[in-house]
PDB file of N, CA and C in Angstrom:
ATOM      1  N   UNK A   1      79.909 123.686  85.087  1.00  0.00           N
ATOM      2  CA  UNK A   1      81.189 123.088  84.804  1.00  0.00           C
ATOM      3  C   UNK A   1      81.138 122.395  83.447  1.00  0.00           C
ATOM      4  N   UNK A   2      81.075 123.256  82.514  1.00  0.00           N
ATOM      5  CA  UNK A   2      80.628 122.557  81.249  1.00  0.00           C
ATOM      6  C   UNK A   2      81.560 123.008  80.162  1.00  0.00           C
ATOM      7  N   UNK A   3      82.913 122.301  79.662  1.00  0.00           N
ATOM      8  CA  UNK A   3      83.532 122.521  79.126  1.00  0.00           C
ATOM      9  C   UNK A   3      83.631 122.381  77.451  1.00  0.00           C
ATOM     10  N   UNK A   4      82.762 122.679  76.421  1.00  0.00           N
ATOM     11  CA  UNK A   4      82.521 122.460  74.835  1.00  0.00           C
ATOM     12  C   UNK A   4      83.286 122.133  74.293  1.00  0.00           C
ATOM     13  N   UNK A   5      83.654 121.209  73.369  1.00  0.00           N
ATOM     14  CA  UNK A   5      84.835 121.554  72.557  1.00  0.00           C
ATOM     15  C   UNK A   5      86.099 120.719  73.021  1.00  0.00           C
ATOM     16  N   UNK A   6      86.239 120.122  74.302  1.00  0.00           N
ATOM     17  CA  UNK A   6      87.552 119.895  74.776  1.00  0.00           C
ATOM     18  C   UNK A   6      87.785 118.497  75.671  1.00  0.00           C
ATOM     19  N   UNK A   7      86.136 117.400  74.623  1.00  0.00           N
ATOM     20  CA  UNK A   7      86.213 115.811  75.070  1.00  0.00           C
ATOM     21  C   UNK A   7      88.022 115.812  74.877  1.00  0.00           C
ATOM     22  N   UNK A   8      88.176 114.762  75.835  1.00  0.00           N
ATOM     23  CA  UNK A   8      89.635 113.837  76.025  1.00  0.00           C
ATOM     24  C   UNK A   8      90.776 114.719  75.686  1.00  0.00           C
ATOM     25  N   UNK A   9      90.842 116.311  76.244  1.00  0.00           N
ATOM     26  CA  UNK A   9      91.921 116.674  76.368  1.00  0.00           C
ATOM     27  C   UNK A   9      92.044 116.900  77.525  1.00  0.00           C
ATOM     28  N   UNK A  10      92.921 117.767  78.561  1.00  0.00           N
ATOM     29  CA  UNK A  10      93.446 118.616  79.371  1.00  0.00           C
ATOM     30  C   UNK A  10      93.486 119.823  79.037  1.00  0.00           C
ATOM     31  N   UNK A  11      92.566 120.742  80.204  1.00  0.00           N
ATOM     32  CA  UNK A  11      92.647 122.260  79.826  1.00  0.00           C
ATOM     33  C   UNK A  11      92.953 122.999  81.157  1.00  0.00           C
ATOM     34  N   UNK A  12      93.240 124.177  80.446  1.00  0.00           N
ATOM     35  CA  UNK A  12      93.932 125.003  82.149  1.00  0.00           C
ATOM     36  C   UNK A  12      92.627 125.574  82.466  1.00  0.00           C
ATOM     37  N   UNK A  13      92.667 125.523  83.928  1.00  0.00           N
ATOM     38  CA  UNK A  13      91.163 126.858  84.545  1.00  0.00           C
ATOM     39  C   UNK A  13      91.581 127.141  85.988  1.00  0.00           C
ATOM     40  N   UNK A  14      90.487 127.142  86.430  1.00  0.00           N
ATOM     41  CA  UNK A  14      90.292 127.565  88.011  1.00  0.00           C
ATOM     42  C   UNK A  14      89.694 126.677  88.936  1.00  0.00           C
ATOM     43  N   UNK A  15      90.073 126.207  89.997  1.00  0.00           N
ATOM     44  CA  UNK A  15      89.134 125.390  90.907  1.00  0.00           C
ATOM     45  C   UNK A  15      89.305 126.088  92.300  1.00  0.00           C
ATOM     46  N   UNK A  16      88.046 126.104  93.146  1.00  0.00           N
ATOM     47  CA  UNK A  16      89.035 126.769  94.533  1.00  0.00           C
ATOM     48  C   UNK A  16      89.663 127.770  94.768  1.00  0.00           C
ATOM     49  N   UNK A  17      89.641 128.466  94.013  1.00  0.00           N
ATOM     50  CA  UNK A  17      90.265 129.876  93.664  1.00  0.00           C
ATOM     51  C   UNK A  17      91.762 129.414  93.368  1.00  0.00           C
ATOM     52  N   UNK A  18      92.121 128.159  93.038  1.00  0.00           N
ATOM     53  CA  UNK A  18      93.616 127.738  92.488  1.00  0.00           C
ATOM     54  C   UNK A  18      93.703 127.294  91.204  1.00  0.00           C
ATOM     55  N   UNK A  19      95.001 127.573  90.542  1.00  0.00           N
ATOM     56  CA  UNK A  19      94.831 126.707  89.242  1.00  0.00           C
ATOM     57  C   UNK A  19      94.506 125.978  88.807  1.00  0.00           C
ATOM     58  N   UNK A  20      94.147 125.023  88.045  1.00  0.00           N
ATOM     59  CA  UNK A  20      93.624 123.792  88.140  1.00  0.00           C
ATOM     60  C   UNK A  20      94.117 123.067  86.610  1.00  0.00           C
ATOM     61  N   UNK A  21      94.155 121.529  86.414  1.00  0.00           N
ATOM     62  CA  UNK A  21      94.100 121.097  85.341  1.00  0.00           C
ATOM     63  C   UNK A  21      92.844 120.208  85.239  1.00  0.00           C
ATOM     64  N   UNK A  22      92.275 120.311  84.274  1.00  0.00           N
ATOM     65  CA  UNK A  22      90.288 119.961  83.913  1.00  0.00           C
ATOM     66  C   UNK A  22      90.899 119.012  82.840  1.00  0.00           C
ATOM     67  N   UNK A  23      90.008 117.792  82.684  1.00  0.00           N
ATOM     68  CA  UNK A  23      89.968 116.807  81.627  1.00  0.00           C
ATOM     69  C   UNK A  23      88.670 116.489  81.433  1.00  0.00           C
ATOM     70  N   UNK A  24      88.193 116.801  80.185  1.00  0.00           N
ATOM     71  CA  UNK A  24      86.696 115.846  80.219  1.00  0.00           C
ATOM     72  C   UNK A  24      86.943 115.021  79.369  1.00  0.00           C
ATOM     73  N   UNK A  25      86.129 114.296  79.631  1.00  0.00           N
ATOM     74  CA  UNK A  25      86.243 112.161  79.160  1.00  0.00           C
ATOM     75  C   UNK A  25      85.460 112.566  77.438  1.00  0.00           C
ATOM     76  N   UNK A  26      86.227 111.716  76.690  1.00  0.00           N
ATOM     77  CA  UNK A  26      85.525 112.009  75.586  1.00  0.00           C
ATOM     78  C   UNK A  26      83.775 111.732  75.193  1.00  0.00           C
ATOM     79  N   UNK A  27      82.985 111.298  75.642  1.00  0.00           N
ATOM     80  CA  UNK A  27      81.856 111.782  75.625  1.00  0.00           C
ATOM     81  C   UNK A  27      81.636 112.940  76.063  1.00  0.00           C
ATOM     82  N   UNK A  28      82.274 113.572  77.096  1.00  0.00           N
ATOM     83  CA  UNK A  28      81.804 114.760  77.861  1.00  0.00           C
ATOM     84  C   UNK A  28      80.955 114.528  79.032  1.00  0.00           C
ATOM     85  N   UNK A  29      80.813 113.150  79.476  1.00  0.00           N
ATOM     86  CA  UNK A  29      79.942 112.755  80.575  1.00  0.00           C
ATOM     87  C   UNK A  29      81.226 112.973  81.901  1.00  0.00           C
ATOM     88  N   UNK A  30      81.750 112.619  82.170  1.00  0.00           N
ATOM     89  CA  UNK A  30      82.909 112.837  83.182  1.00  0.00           C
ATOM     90  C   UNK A  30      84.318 114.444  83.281  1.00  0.00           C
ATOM     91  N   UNK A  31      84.342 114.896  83.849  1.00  0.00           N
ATOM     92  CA  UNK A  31      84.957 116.069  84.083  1.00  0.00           C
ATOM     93  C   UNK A  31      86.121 115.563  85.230  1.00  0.00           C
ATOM     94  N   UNK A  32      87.507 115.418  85.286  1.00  0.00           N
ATOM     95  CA  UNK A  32      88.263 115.531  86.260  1.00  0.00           C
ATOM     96  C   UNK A  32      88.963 116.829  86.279  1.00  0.00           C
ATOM     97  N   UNK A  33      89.003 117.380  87.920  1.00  0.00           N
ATOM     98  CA  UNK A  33      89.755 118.712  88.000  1.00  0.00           C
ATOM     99  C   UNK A  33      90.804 117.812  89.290  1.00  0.00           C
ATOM    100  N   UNK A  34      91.727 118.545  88.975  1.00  0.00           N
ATOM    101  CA  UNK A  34      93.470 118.253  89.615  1.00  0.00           C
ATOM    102  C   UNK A  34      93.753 119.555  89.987  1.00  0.00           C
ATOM    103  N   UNK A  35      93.908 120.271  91.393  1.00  0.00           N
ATOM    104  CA  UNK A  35      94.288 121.720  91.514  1.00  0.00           C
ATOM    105  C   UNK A  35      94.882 121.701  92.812  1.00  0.00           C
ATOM    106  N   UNK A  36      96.020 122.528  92.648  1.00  0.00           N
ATOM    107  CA  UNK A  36      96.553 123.346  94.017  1.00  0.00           C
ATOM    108  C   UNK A  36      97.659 122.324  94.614  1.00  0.00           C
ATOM    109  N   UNK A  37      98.378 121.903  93.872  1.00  0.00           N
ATOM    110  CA  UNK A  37      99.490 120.316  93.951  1.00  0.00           C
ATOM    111  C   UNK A  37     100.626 121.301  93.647  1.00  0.00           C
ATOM    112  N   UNK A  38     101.785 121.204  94.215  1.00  0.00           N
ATOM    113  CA  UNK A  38     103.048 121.773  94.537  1.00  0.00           C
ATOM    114  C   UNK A  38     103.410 121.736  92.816  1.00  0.00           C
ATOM    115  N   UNK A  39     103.873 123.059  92.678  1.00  0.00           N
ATOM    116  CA  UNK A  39     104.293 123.227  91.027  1.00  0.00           C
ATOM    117  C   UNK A  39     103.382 123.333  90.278  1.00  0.00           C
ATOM    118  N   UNK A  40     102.798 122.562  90.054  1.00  0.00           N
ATOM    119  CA  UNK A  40     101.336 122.104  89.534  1.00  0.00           C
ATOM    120  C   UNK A  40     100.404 122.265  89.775  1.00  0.00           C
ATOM    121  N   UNK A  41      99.177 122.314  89.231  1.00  0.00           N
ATOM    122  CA  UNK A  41      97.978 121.684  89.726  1.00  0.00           C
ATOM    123  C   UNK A  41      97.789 120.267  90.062  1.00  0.00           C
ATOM    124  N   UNK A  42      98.491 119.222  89.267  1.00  0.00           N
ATOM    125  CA  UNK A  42      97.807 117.718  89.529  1.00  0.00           C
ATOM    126  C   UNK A  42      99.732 117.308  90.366  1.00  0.00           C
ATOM    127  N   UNK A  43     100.095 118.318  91.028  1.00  0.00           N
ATOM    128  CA  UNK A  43     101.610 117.720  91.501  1.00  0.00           C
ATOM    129  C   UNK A  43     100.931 117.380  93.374  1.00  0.00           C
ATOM    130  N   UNK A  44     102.156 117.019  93.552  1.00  0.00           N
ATOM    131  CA  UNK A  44     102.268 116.440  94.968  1.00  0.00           C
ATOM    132  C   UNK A  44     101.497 117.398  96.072  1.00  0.00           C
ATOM    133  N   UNK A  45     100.245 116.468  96.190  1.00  0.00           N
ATOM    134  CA  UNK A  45      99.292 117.092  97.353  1.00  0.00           C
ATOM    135  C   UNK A  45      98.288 117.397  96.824  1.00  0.00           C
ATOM    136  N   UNK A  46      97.823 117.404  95.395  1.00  0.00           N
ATOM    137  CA  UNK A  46      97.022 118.292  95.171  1.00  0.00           C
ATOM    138  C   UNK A  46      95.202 117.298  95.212  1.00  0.00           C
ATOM    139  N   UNK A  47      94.556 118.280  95.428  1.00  0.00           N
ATOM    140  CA  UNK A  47      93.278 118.137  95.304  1.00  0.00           C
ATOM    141  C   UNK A  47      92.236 117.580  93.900  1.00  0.00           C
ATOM    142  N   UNK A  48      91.635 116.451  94.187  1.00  0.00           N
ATOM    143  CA  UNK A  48      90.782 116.020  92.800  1.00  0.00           C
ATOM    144  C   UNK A  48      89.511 116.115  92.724  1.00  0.00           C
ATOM    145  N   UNK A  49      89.104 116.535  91.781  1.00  0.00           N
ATOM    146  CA  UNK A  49      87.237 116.499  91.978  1.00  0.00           C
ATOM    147  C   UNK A  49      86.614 115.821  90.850  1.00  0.00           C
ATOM    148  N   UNK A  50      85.816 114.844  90.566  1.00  0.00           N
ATOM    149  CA  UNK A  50      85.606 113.889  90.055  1.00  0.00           C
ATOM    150  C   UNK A  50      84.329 114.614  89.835  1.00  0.00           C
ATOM    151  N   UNK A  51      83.965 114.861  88.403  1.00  0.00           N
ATOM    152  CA  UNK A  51      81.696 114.862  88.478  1.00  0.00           C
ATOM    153  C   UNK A  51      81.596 114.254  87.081  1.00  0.00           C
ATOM    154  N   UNK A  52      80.335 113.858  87.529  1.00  0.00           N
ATOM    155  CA  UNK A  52      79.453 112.740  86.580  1.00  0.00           C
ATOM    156  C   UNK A  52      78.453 113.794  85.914  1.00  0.00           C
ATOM    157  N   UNK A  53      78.033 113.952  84.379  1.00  0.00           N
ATOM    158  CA  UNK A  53      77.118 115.243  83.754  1.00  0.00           C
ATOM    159  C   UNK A  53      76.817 116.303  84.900  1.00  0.00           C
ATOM    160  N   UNK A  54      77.943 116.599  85.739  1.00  0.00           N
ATOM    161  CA  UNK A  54      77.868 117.872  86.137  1.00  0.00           C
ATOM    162  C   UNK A  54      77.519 117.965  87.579  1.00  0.00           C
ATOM    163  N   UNK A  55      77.274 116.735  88.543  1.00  0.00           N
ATOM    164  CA  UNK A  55      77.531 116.604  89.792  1.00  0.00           C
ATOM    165  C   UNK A  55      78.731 115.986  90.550  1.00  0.00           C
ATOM    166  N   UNK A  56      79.121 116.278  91.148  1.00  0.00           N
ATOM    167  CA  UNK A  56      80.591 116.038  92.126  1.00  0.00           C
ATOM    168  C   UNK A  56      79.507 114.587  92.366  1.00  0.00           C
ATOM    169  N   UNK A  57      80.717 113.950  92.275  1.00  0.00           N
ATOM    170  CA  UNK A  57      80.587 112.810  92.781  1.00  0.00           C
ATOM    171  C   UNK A  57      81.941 112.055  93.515  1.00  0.00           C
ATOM    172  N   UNK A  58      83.093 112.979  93.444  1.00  0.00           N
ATOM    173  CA  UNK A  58      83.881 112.065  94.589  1.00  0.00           C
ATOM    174  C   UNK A  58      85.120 113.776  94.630  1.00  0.00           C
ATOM    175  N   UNK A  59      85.412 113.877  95.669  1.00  0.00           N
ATOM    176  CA  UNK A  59      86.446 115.449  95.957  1.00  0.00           C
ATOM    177  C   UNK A  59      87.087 115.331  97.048  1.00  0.00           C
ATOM    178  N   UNK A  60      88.230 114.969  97.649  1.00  0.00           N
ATOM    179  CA  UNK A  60      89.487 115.115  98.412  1.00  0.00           C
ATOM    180  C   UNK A  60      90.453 115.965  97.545  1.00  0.00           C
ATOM    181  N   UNK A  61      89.857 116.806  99.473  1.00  0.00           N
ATOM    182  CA  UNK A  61      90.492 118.167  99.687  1.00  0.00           C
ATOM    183  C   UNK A  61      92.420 118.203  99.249  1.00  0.00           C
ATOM    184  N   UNK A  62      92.695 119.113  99.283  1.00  0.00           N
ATOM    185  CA  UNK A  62      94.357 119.715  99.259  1.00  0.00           C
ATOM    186  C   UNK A  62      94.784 118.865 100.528  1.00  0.00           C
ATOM    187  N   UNK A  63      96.503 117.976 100.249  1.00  0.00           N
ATOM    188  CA  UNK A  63      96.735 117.598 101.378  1.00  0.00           C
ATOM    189  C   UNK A  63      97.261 118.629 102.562  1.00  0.00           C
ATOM    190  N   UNK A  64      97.605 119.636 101.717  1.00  0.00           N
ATOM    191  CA  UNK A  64      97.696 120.591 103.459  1.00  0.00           C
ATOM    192  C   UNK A  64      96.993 121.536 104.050  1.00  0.00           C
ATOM    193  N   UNK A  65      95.256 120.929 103.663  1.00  0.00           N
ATOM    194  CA  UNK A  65      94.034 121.251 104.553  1.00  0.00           C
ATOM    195  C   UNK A  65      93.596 119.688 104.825  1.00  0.00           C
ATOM    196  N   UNK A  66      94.417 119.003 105.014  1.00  0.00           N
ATOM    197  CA  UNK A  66      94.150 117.784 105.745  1.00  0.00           C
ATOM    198  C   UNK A  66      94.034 116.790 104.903  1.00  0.00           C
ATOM    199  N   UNK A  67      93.550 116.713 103.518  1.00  0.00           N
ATOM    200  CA  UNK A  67      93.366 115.547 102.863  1.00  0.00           C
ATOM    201  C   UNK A  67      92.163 114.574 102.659  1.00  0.00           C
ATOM    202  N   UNK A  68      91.295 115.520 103.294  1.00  0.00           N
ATOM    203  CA  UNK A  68      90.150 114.248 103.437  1.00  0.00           C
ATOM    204  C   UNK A  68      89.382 114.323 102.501  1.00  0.00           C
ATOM    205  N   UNK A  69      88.385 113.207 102.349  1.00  0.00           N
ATOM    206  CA  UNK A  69      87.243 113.018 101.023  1.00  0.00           C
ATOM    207  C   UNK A  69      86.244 113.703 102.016  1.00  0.00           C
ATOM    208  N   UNK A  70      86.080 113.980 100.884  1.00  0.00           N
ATOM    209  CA  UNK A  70      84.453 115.457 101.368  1.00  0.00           C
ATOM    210  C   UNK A  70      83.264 114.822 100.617  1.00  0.00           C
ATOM    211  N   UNK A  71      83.924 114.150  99.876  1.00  0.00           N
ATOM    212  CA  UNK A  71      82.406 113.845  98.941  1.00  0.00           C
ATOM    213  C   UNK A  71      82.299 112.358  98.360  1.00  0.00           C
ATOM    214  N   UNK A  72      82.280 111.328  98.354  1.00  0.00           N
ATOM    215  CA  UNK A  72      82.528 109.896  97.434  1.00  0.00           C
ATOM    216  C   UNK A  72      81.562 109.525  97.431  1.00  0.00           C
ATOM    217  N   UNK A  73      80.813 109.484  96.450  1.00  0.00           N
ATOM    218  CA  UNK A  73      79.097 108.606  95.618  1.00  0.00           C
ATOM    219  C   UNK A  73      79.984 107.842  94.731  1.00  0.00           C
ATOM    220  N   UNK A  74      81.270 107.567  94.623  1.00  0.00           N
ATOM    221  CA  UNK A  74      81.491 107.022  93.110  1.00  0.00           C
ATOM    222  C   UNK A  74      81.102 105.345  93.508  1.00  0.00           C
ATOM    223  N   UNK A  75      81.217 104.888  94.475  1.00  0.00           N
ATOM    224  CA  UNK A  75      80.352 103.684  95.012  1.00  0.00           C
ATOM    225  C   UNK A  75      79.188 103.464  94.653  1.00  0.00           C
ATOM    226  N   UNK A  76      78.822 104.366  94.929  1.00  0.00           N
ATOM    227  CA  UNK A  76      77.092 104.455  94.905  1.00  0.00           C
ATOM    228  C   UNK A  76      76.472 104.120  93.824  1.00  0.00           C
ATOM    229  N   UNK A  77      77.023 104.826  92.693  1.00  0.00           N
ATOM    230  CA  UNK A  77      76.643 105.095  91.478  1.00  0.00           C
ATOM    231  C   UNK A  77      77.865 103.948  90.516  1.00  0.00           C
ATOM    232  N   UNK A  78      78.271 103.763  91.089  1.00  0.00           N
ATOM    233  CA  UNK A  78      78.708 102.608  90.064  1.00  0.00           C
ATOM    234  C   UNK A  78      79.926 103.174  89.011  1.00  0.00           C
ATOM    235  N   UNK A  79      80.577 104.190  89.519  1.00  0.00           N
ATOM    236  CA  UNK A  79      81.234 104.833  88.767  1.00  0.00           C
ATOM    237  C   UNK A  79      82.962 105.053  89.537  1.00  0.00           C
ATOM    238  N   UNK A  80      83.305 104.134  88.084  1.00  0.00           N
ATOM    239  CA  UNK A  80      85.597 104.262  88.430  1.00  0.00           C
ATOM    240  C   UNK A  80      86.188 105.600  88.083  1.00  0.00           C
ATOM    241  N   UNK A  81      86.599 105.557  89.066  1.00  0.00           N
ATOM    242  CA  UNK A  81      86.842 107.123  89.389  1.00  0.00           C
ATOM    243  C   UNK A  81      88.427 107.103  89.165  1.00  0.00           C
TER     244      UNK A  81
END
């Protein structure tokens, strides 16, 4: 999940086999993906996946596969998500 070139913008891709909108943090240490949200990728319902240099560290699912967090270390690790 390693995006070159594209600190502190928004780019289009794939997550989940759904569209997705990707942001990496301008260092390039943080990656947010937003996918599968009504209209959108980051619209109403949609799914977020949070990783730190390239491990998930926090991911709630699509709200209409239930909504739940599958994954949250951002506690753990000390990291605002």
């Amino acid at each position: 999940m390693i995006y070159h070139g594209t600190a502190g913008r928004y780019i289009g891709g794939e997550f989940d086999g759904r569209e997705a909108k990707v942001k990496v943090s301008d260092n390039g240490g943080r990656t947010g993906i937003y996918y599968g949200g009504a209209d959108k990728p980051d619209g109403d319902g949609h799914g977020h996946v949070t990783a730190i240099n390239d491990q998930i560290q926090y991911w709630r699912e699509l709200a209409n596969e239930g909504g739940e967090t599958l994954i949250d270390y951002s506690h753990d690790s000390q990291v605002n998500i």
